[in-house]
C-alpha atoms as a PDB file:
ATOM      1  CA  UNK A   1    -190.654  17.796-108.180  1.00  0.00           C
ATOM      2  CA  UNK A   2    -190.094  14.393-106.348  1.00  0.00           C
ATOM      3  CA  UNK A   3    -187.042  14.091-103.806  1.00  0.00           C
ATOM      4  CA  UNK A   4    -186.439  11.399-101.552  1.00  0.00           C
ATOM      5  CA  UNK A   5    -184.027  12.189 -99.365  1.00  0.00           C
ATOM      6  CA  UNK A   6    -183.531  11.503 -95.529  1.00  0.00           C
ATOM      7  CA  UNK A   7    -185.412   8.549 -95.600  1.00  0.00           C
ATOM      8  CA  UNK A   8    -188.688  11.424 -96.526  1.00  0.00           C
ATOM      9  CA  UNK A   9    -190.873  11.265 -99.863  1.00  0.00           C
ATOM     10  CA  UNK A  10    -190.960  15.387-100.363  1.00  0.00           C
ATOM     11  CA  UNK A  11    -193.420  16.558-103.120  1.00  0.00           C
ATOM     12  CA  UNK A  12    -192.161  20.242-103.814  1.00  0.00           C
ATOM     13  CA  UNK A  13    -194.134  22.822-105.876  1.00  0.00           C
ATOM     14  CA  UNK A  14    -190.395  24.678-106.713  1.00  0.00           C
ATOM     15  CA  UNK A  15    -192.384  27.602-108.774  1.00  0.00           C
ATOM     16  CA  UNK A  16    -194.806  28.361-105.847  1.00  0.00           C
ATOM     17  CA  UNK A  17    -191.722  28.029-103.439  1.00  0.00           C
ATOM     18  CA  UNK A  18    -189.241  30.153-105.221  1.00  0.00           C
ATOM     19  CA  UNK A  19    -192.140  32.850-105.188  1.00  0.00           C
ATOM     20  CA  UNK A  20    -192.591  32.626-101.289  1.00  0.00           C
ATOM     21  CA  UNK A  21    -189.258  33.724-101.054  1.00  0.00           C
ATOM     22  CA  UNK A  22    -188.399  35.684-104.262  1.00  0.00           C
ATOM     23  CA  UNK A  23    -189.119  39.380-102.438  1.00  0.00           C
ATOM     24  CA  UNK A  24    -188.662  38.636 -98.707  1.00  0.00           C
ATOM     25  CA  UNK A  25    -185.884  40.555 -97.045  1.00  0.00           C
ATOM     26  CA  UNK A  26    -183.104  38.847 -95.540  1.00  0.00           C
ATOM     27  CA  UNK A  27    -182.766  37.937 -91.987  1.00  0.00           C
ATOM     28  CA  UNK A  28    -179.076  37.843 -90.200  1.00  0.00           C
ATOM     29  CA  UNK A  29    -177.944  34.375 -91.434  1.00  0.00           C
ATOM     30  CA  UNK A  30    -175.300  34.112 -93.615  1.00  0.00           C
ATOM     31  CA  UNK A  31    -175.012  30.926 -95.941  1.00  0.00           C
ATOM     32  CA  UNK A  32    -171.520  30.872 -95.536  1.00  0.00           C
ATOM     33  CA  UNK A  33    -171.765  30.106 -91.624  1.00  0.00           C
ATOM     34  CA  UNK A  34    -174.159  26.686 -92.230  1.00  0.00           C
ATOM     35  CA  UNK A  35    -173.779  23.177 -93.253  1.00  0.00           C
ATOM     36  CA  UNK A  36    -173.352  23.027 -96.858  1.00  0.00           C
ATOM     37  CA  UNK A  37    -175.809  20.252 -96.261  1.00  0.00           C
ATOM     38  CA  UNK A  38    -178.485  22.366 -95.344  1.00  0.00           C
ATOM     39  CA  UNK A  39    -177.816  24.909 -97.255  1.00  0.00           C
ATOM     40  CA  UNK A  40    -177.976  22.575-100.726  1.00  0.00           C
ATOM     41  CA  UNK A  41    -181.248  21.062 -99.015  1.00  0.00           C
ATOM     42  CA  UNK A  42    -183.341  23.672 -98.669  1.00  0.00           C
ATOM     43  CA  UNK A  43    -181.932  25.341-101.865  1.00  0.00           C
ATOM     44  CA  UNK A  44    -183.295  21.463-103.760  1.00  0.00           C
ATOM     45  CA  UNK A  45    -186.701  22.564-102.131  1.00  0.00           C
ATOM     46  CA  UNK A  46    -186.800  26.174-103.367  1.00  0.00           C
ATOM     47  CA  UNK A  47    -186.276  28.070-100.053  1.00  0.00           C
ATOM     48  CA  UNK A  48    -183.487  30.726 -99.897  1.00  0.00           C
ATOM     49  CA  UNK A  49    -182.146  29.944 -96.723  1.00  0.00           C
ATOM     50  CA  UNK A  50    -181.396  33.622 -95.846  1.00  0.00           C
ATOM     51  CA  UNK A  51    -184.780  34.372 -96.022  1.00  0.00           C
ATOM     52  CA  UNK A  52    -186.901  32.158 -93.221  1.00  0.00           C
ATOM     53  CA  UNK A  53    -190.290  32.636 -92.472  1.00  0.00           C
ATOM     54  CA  UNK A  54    -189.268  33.372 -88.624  1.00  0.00           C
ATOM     55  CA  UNK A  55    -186.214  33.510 -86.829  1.00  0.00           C
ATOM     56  CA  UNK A  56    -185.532  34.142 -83.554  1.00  0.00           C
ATOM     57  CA  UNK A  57    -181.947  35.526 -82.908  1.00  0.00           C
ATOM     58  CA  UNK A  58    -180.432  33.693 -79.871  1.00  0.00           C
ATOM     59  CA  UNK A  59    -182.780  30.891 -79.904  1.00  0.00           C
ATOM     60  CA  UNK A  60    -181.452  29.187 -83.170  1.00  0.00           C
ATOM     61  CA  UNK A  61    -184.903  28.511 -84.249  1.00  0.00           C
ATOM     62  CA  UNK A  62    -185.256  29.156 -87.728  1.00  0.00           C
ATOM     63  CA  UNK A  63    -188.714  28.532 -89.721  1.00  0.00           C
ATOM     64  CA  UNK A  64    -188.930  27.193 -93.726  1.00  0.00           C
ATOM     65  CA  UNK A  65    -191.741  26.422 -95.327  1.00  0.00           C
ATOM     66  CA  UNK A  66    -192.632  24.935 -99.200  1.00  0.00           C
ATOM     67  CA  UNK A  67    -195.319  24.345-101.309  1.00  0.00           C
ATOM     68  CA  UNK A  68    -196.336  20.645-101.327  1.00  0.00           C
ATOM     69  CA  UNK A  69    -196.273  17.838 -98.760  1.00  0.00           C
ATOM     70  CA  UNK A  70    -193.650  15.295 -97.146  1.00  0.00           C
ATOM     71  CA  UNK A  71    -194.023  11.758 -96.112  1.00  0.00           C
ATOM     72  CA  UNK A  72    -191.565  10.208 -93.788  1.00  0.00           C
ATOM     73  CA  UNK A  73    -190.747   6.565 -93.664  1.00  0.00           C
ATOM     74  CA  UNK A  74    -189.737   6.632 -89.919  1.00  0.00           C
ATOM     75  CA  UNK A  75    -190.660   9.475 -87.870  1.00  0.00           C
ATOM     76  CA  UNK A  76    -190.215  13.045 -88.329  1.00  0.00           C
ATOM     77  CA  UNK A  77    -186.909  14.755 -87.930  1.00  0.00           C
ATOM     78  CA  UNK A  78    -183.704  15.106 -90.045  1.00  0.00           C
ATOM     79  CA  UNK A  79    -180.133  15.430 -88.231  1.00  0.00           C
ATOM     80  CA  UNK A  80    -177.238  16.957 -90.064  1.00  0.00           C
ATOM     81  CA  UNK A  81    -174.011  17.076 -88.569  1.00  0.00           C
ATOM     82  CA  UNK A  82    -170.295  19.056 -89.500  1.00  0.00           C
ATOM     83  CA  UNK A  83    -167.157  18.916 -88.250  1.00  0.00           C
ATOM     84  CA  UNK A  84    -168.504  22.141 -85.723  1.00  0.00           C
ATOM     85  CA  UNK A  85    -172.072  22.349 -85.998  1.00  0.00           C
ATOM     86  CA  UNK A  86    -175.252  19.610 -85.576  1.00  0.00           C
ATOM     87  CA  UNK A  87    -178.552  20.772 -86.908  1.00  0.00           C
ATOM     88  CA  UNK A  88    -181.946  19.160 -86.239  1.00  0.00           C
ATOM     89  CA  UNK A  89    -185.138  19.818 -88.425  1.00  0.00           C
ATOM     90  CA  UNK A  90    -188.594  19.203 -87.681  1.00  0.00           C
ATOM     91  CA  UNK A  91    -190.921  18.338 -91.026  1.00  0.00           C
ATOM     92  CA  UNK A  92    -194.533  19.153 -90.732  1.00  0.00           C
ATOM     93  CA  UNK A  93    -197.086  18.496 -93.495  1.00  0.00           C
ATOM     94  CA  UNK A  94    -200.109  19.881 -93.473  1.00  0.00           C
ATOM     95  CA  UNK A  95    -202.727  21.135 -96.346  1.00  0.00           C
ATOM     96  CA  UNK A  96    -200.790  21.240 -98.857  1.00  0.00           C
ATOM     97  CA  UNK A  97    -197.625  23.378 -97.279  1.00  0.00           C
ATOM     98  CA  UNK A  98    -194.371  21.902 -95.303  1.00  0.00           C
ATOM     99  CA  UNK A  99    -193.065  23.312 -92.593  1.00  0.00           C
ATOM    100  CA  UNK A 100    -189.450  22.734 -91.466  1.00  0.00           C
ATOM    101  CA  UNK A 101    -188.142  24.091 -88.025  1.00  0.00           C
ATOM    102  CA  UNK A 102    -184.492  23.658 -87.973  1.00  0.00           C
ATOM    103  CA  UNK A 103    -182.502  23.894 -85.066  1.00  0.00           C
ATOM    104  CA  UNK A 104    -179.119  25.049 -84.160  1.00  0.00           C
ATOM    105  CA  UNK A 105    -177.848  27.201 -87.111  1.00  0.00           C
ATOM    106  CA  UNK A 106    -175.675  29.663 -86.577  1.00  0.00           C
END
């Protein structure tokens, strides 16, 4: 699936993606607490945003990943911002998986 969004070209496997995070156990993030931004993002890209790859509690560092590739048009980081909350994420493409580090969820 093709989404260009955030001035990016992202190329998501959403099969392969859903699988990643089909059986992974939840961390301590409620989707009721972010963006609804973010949380409709990821969800486009196949990621359950309850279940990150890492998280570090505190730090409000939380790591994504998908199955495919992203291309942006103008560097590499997507702001979001709510009435309360601002949230950053770092994309990262490499061999044939995206990585996205997003920054100050809650």
């Amino acid at each position: 699936m093709i989404i260009d969004k955030y001035d990016y070209h992202f190329d998501v496997d959403i099969e392969q993606t859903e699988m990643l995070y089909k059986n992974r156990a939840k961390a301590k993030i409620d989707s009721n607490n972010q963006l609804p931004e973010l949380v409709k993002f990821l969800k486009n890209l196949g990621i359950d945003i309850e279940k990150p790859d890492n998280f570090e509690m505190g730090i409000a560092d939380v790591i994504y990943s998908y199955i495919g590739s992203a291309k942006s048009v103008d560097g590499y980081e997507i702001d979001m911002y709510g009435e309360k909350q601002y949230v950053s994420i770092a994309v990262y493409s490499k061999d044939g998986k995206v990585t996205l580090e997003v920054f100050g969820m809650r």
